[in-house]
C-alpha atoms as a PDB file:
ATOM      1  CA  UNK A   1     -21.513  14.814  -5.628  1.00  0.00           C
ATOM      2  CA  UNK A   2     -21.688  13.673  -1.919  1.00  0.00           C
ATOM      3  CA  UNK A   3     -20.975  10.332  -1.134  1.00  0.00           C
ATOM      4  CA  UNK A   4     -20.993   8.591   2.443  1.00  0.00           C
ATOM      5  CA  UNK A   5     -19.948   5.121   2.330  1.00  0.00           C
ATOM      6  CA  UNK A   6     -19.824   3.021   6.023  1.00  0.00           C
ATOM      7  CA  UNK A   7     -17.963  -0.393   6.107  1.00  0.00           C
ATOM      8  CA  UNK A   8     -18.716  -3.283   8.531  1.00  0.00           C
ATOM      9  CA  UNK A   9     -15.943  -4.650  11.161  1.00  0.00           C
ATOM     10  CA  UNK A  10     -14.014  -6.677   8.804  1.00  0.00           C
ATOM     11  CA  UNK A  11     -14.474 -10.749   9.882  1.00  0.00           C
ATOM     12  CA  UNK A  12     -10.567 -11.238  10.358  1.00  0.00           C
ATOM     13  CA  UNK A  13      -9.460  -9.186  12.848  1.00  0.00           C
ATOM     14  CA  UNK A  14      -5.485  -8.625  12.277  1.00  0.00           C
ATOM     15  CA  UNK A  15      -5.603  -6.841   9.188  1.00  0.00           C
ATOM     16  CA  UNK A  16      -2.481  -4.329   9.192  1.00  0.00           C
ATOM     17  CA  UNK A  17      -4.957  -1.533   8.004  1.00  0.00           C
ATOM     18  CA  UNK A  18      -8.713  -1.269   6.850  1.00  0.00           C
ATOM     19  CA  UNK A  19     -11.080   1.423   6.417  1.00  0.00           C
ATOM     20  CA  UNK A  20     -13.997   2.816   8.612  1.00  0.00           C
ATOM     21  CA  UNK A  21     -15.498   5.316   6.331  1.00  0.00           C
ATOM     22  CA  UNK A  22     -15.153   6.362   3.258  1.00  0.00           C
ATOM     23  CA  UNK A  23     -16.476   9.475   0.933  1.00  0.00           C
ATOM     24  CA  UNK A  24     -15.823  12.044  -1.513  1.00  0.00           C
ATOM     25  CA  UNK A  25     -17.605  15.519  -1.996  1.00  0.00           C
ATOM     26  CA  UNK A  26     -17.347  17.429  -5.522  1.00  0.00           C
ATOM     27  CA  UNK A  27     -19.054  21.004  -5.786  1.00  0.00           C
ATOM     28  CA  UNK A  28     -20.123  21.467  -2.342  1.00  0.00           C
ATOM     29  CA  UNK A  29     -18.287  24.478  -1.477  1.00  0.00           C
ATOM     30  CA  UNK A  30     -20.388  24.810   2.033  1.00  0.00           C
ATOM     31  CA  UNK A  31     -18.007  21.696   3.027  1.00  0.00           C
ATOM     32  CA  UNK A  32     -16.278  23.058   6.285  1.00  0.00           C
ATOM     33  CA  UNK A  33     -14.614  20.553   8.982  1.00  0.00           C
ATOM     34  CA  UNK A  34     -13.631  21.831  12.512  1.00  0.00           C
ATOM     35  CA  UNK A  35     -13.429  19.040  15.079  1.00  0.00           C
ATOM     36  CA  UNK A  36     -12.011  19.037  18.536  1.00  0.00           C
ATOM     37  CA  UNK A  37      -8.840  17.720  19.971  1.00  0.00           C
ATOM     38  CA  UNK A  38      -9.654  14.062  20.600  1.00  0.00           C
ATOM     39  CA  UNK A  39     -12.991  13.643  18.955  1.00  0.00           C
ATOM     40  CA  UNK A  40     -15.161  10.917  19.151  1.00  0.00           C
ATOM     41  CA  UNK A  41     -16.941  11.796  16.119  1.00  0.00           C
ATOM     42  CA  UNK A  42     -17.208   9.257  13.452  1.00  0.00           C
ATOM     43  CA  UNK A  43     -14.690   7.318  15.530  1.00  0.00           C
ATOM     44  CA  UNK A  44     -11.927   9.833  14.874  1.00  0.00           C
ATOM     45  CA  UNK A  45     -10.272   9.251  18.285  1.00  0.00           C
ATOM     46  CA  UNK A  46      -9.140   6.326  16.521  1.00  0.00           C
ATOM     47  CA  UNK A  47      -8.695   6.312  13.313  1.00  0.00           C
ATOM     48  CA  UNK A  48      -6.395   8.214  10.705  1.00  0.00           C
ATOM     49  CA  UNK A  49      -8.514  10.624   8.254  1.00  0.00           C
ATOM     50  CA  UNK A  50      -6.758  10.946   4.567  1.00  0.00           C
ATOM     51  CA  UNK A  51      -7.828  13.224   1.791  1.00  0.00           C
ATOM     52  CA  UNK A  52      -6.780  13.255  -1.472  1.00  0.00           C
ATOM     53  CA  UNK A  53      -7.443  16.968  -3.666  1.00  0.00           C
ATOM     54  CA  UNK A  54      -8.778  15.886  -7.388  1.00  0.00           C
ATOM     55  CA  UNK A  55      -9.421  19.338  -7.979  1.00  0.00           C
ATOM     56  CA  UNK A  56     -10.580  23.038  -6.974  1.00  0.00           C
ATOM     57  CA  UNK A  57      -8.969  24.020  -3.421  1.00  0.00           C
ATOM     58  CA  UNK A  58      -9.515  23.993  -0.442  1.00  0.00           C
ATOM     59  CA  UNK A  59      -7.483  25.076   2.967  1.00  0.00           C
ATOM     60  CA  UNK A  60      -6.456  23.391   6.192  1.00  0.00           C
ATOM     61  CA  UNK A  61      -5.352  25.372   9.089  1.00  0.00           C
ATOM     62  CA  UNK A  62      -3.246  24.747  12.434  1.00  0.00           C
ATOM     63  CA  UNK A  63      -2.553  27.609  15.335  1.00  0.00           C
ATOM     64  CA  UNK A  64       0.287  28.459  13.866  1.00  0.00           C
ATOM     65  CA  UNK A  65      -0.166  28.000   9.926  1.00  0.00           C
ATOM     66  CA  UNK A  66      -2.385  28.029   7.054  1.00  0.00           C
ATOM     67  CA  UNK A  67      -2.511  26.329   4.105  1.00  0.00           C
ATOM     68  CA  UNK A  68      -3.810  25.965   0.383  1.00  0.00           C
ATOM     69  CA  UNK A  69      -4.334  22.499  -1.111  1.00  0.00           C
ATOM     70  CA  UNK A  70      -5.422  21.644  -4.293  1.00  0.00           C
ATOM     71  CA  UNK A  71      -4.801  18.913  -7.674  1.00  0.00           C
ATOM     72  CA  UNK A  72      -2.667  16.641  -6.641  1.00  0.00           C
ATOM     73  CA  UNK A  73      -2.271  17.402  -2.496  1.00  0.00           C
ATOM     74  CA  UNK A  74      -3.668  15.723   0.654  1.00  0.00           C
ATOM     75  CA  UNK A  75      -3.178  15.705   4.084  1.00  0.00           C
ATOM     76  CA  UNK A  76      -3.402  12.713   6.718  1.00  0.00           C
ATOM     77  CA  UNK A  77      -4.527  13.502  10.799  1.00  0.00           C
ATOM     78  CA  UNK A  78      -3.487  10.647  13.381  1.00  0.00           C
ATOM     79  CA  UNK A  79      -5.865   9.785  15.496  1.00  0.00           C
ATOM     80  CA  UNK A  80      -7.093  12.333  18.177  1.00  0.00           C
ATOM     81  CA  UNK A  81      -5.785  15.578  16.933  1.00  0.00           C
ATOM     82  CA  UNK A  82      -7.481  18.780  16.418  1.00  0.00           C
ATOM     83  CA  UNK A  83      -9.237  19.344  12.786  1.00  0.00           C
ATOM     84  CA  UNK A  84      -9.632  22.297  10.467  1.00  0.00           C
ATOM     85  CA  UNK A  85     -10.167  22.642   7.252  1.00  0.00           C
ATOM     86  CA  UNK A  86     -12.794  23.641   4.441  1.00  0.00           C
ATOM     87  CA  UNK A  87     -13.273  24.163   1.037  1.00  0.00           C
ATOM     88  CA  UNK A  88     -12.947  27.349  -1.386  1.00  0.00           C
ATOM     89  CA  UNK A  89     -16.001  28.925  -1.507  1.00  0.00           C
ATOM     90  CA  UNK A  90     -15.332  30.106  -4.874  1.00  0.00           C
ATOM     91  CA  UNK A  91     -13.416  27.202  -6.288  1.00  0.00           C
ATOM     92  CA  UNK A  92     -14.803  24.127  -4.314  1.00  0.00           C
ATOM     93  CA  UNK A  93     -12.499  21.354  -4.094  1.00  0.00           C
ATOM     94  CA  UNK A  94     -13.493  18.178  -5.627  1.00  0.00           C
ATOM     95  CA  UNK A  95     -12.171  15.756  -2.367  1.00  0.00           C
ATOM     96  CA  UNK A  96     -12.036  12.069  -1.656  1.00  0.00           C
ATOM     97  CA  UNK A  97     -11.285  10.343   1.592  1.00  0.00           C
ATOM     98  CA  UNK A  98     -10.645   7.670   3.763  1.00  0.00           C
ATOM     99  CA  UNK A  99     -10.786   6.938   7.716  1.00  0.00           C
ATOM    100  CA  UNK A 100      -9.013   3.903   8.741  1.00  0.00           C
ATOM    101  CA  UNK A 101      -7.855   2.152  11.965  1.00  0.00           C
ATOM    102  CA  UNK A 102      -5.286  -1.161  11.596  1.00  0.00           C
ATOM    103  CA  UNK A 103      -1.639  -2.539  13.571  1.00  0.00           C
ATOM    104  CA  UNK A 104       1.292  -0.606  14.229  1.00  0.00           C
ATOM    105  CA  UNK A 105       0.083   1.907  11.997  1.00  0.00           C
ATOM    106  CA  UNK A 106       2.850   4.105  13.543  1.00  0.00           C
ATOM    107  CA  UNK A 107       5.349   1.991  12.143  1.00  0.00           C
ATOM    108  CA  UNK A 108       4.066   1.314   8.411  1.00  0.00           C
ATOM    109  CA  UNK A 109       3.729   5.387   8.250  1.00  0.00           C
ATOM    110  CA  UNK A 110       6.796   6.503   9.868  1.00  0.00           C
ATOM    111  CA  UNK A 111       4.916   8.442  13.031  1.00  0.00           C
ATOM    112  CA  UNK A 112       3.234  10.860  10.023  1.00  0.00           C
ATOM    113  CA  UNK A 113      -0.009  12.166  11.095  1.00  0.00           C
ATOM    114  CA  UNK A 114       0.861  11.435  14.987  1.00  0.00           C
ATOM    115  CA  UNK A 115       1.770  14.972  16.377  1.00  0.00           C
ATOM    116  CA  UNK A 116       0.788  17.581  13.026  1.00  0.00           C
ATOM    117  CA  UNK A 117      -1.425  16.736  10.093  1.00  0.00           C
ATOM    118  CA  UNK A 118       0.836  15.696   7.494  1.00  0.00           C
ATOM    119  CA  UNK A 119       0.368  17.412   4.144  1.00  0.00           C
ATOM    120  CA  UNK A 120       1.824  16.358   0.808  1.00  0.00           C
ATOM    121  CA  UNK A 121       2.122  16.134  -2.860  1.00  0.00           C
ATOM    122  CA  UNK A 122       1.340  13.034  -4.750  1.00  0.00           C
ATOM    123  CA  UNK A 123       4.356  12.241  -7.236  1.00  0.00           C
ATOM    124  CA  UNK A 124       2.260   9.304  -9.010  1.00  0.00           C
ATOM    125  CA  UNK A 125      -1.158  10.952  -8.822  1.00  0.00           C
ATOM    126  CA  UNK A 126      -2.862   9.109 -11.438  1.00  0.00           C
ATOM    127  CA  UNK A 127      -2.268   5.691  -9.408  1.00  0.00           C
ATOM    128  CA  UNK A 128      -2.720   6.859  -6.081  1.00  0.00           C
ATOM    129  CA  UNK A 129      -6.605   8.417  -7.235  1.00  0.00           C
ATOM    130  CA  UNK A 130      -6.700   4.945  -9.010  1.00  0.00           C
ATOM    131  CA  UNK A 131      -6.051   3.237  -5.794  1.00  0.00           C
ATOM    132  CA  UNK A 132      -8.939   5.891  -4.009  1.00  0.00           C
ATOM    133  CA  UNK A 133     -11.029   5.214  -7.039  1.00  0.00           C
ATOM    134  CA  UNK A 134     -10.940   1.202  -6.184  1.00  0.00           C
ATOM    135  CA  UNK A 135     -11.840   1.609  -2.538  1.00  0.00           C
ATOM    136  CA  UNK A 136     -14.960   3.412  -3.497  1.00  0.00           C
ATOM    137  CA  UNK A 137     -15.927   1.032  -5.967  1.00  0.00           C
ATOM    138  CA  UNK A 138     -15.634  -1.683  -3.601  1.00  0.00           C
ATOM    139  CA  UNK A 139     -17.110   0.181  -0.780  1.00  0.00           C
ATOM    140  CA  UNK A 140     -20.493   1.258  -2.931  1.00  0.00           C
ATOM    141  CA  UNK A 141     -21.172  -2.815  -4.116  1.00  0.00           C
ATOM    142  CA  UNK A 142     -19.277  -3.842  -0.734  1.00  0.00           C
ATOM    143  CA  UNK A 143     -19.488  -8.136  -0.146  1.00  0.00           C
ATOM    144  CA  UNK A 144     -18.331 -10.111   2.471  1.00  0.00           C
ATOM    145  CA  UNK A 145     -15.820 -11.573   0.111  1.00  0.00           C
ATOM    146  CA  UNK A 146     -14.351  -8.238  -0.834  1.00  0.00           C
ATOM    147  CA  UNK A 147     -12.693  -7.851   2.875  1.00  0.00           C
ATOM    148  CA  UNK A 148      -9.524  -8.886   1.772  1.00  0.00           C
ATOM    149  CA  UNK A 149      -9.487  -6.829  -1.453  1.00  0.00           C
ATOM    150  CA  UNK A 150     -10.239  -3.809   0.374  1.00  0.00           C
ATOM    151  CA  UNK A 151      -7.831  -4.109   3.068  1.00  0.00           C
ATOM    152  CA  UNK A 152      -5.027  -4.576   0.367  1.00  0.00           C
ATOM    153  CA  UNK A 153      -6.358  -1.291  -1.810  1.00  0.00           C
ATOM    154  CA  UNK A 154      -5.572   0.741   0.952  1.00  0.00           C
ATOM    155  CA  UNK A 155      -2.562  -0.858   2.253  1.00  0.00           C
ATOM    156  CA  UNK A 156      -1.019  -0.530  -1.345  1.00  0.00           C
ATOM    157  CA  UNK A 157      -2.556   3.237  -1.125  1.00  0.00           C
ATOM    158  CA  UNK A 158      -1.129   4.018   2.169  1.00  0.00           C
ATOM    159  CA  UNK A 159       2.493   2.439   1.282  1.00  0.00           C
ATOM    160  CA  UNK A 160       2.486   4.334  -2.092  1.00  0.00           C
ATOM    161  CA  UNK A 161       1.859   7.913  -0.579  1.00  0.00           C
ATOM    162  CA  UNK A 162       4.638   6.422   2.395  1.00  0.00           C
ATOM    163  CA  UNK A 163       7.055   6.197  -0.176  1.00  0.00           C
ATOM    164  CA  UNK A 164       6.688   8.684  -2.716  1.00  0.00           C
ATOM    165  CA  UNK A 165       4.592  11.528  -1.898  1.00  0.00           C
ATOM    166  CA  UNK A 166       6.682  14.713  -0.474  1.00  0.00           C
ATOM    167  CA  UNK A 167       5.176  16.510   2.467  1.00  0.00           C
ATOM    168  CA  UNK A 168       4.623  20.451   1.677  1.00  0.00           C
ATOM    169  CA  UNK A 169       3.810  21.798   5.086  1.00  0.00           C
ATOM    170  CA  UNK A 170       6.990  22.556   7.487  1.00  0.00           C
ATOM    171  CA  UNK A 171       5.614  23.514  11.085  1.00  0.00           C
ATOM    172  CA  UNK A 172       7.150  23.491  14.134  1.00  0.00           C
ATOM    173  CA  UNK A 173       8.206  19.589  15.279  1.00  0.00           C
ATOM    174  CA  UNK A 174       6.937  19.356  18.295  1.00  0.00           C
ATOM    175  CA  UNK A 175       8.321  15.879  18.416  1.00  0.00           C
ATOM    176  CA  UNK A 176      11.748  17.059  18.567  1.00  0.00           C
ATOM    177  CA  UNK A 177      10.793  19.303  21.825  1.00  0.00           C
ATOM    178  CA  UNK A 178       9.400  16.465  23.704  1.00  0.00           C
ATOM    179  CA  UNK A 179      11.859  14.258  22.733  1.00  0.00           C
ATOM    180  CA  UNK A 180      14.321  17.084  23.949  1.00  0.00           C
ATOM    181  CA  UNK A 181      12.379  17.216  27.005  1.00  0.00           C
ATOM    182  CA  UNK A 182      12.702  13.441  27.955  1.00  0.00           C
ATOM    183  CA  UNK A 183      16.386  13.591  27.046  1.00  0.00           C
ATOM    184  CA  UNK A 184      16.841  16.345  29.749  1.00  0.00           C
ATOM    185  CA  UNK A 185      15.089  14.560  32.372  1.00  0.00           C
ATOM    186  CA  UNK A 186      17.078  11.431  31.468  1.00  0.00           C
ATOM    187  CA  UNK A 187      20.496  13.149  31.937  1.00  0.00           C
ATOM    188  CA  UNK A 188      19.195  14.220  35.180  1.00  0.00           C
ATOM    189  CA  UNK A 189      17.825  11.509  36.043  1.00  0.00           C
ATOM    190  CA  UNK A 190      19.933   8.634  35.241  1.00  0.00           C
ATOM    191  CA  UNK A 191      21.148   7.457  38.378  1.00  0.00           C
ATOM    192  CA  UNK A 192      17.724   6.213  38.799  1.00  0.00           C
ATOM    193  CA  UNK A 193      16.054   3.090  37.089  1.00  0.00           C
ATOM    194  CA  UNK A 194      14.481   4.819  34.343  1.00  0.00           C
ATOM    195  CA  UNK A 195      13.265   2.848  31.612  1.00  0.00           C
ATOM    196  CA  UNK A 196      12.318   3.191  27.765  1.00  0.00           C
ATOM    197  CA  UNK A 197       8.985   2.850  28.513  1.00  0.00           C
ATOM    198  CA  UNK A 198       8.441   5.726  31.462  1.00  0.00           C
ATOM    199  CA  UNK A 199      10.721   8.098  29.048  1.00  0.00           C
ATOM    200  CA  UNK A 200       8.503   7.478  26.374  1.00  0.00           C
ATOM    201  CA  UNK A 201       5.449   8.244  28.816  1.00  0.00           C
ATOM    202  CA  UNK A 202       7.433  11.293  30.120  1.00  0.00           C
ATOM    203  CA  UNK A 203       7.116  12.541  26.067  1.00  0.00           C
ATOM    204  CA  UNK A 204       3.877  11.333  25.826  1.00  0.00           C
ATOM    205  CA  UNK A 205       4.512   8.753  22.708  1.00  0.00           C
ATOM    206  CA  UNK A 206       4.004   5.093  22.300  1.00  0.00           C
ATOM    207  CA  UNK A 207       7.259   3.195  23.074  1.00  0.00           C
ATOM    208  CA  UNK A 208       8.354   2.029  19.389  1.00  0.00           C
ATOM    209  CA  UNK A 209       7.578   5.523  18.066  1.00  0.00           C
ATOM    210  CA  UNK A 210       9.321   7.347  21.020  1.00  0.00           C
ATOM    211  CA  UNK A 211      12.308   5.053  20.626  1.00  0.00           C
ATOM    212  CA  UNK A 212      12.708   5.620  16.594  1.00  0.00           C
ATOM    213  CA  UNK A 213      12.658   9.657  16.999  1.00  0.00           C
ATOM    214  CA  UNK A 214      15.349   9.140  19.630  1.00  0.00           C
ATOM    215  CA  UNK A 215      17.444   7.444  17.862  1.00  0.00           C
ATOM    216  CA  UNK A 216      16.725  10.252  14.725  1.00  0.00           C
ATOM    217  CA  UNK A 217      17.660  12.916  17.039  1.00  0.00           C
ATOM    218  CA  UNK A 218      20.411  11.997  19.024  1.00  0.00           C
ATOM    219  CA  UNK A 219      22.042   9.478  16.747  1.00  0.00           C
ATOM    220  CA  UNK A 220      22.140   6.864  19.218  1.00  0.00           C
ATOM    221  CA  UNK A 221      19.499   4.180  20.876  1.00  0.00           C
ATOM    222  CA  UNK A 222      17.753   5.165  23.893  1.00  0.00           C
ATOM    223  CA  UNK A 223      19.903   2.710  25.982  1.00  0.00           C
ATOM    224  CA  UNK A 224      23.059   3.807  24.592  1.00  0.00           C
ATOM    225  CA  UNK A 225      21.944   7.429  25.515  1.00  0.00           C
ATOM    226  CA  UNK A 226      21.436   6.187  29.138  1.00  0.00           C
ATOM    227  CA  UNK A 227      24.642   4.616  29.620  1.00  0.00           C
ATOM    228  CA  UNK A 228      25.965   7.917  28.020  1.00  0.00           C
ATOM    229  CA  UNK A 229      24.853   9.603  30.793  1.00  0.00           C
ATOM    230  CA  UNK A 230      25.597   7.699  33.690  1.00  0.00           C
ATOM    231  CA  UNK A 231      29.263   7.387  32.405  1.00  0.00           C
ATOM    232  CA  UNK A 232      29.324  10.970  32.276  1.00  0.00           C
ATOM    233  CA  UNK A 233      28.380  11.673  35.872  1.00  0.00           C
ATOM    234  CA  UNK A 234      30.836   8.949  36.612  1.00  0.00           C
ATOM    235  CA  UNK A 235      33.527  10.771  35.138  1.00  0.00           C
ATOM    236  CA  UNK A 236      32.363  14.186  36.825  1.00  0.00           C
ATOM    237  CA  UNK A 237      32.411  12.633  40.202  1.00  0.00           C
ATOM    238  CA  UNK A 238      35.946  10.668  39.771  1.00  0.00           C
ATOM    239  CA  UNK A 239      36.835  14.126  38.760  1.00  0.00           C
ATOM    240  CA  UNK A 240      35.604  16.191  41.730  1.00  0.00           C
ATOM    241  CA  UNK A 241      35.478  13.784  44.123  1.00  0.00           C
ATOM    242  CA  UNK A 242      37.189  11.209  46.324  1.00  0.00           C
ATOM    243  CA  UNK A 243      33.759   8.694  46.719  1.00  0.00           C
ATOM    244  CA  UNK A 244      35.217   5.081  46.010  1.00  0.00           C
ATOM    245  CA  UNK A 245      34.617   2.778  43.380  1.00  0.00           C
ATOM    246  CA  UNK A 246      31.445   1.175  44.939  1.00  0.00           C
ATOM    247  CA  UNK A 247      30.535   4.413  45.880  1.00  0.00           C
ATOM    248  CA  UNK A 248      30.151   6.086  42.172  1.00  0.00           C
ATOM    249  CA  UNK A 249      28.641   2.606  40.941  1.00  0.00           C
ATOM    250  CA  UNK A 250      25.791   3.288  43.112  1.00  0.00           C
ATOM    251  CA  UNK A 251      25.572   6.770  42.688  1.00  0.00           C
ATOM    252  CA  UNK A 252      25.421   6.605  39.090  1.00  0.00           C
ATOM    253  CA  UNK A 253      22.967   3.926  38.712  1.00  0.00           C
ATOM    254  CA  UNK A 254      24.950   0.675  37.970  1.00  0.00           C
ATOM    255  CA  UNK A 255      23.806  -2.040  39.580  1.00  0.00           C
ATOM    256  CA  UNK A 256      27.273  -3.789  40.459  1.00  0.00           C
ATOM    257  CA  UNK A 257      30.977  -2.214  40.385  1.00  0.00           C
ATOM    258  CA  UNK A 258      32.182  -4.645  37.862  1.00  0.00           C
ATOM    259  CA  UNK A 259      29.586  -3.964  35.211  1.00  0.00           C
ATOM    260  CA  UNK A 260      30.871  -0.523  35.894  1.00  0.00           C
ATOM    261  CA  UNK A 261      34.296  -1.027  35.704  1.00  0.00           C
ATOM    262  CA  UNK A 262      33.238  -2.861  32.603  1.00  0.00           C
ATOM    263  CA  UNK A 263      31.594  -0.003  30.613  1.00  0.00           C
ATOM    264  CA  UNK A 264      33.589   2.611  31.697  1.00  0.00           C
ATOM    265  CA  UNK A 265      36.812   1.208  30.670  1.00  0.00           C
ATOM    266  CA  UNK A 266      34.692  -0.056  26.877  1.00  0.00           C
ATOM    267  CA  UNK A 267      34.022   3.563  26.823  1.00  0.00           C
ATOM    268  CA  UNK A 268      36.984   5.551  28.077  1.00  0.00           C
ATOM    269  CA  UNK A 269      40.011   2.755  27.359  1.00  0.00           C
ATOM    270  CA  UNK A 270      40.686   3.667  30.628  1.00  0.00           C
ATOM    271  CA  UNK A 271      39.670   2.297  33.872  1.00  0.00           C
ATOM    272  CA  UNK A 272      37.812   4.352  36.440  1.00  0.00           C
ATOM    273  CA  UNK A 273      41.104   4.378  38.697  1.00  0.00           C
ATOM    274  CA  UNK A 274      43.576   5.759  35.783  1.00  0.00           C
ATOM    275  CA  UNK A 275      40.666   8.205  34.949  1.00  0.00           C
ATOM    276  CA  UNK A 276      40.759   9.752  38.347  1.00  0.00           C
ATOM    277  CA  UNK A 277      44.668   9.356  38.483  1.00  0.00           C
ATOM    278  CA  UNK A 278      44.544  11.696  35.555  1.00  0.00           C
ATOM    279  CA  UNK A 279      41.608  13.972  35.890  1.00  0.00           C
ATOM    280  CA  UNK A 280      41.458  14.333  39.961  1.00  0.00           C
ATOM    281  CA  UNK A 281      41.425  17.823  40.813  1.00  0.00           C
ATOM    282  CA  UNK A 282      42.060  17.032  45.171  1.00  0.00           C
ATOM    283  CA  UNK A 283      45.140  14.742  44.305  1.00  0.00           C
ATOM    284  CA  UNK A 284      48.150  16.524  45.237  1.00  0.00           C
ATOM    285  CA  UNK A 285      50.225  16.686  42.090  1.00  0.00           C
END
């Protein structure tokens, strides 16, 4: 079984997902992928690719990591990122898929697929492969009328394997490195006018994604992570030096001393004045 099935631009253009291509192979064990980073092939530089295992195996591989998939597995690439994987030559996997494009697709699948392929095990197979099995019915006798029905068979699909399929691969987050990265240049950086947009552009994420994995690594919002920082060189330079007030407003990135004053005091119960009373290594004691 090889089946190719290409869908038309849907007529309303703000559906939250909808699919570009869809397929399935069974016994074809010659079935080998391996496309470049950022691809323009079949549209993949901007759409997501999902594959569902139904049976045999097959394997998908990384630079770093290799892995088996079979009944029951599937893995999902975001759009752009390098592709690898083939089926058992021995025991071909039977495979069905799905490429699909849509709105804030980031958001409805939690960033998965965005930096790593994401691979995982169906806990409700038999209505997910229902769910596949509907697509490809309504792609093969495909109407204009059936727009809306498709869009919502894969939006149900998609929010299904969201909410209860488990990934099975653990690689390496690079995520968590860039987002480590940005942090650092933030701290060193924050007496400057530095925005959630440029740090999410130092990273090299879209701005709602780069914002949520901030806020899952460092426990705290981007802006709170900011002020963070400028408070802290505050407190290092009421600490070490004898700049004024107006001084370490500016030097810190504040805008105005009383916004300053403001914040630090929120943040410390103290205001910058009894800080440096305290903490003030030149005052004579």
């Amino acid at each position: 079984m090889k089946e190719h099935i290409f869908l038309p631009k849907p007529v309303f253009p703000r559906h939250v997902c909808y699919p570009d291509f869809i397929g399935g192979y069974s016994d074809f064990p010659k079935h080998s992928v391996n496309r470049e980073y950022r691809s323009k092939e079949i549209n993949l530089d901007q759409c997501y690719n999902l594959h569902l295992v139904l049976g045999g195996k097959g394997f998908l591989h990384t630079p770093t990591n290799s892995y088996e998939l079979t009944r029951g597995q599937g893995f999902l690439y975001g759009p752009g990122l390098r592709q690898t994987y083939h089926s058992d030559s021995d025991d071909p996997w039977s495979i069905r898929w799905v490429h699909f494009y849509g709105i804030r697709l980031e958001e409805l699948l939690n960033g998965k697929g965005i930096d790593e392929p994401w691979l995982f095990q169906c806990s409700n197979f038999p209505l997910v492969t229902a769910l596949m099995d509907r697509l490809l019915q309504l792609g093969r006798e495909y109407q204009v009328e059936d727009e809306h029905s498709m869009a919502a068979t894969l939006y149900e699909l998609l929010t299904t394997l969201q909410s209860t399929a488990n990934q099975i691969n653990v690689l390496v987050n690079q995520t968590a490195e860039r987002i480590r990265e940005a942090a650092n240049y933030v701290r060193s950086h924050s007496h400057e006018h530095i925005t959630l947009e440029q740090a999410a552009g130092i990273a090299g994420y879209s701005t709602p994604y780069f914002s949520r994995k901030f806020s899952q690594t460092f426990g705290m919002s981007f802006p709170e992570f900011l002020m963070e920082s400028r408070l802290l060189h505050a407190k290092h330079l009421l600490a070490t030096t004898n700049l004024s007030i107006k001084q370490i407003t500016l030097e810190t990135g504040f805008s105005q001393s009383s916004y300053f004053i403001r914040c630090f005091r929120s943040q410390e119960n103290l205001t910058p004045l009894q800080f440096r009373n305290i903490h003030n290594l030149t005052i004579g004691r």
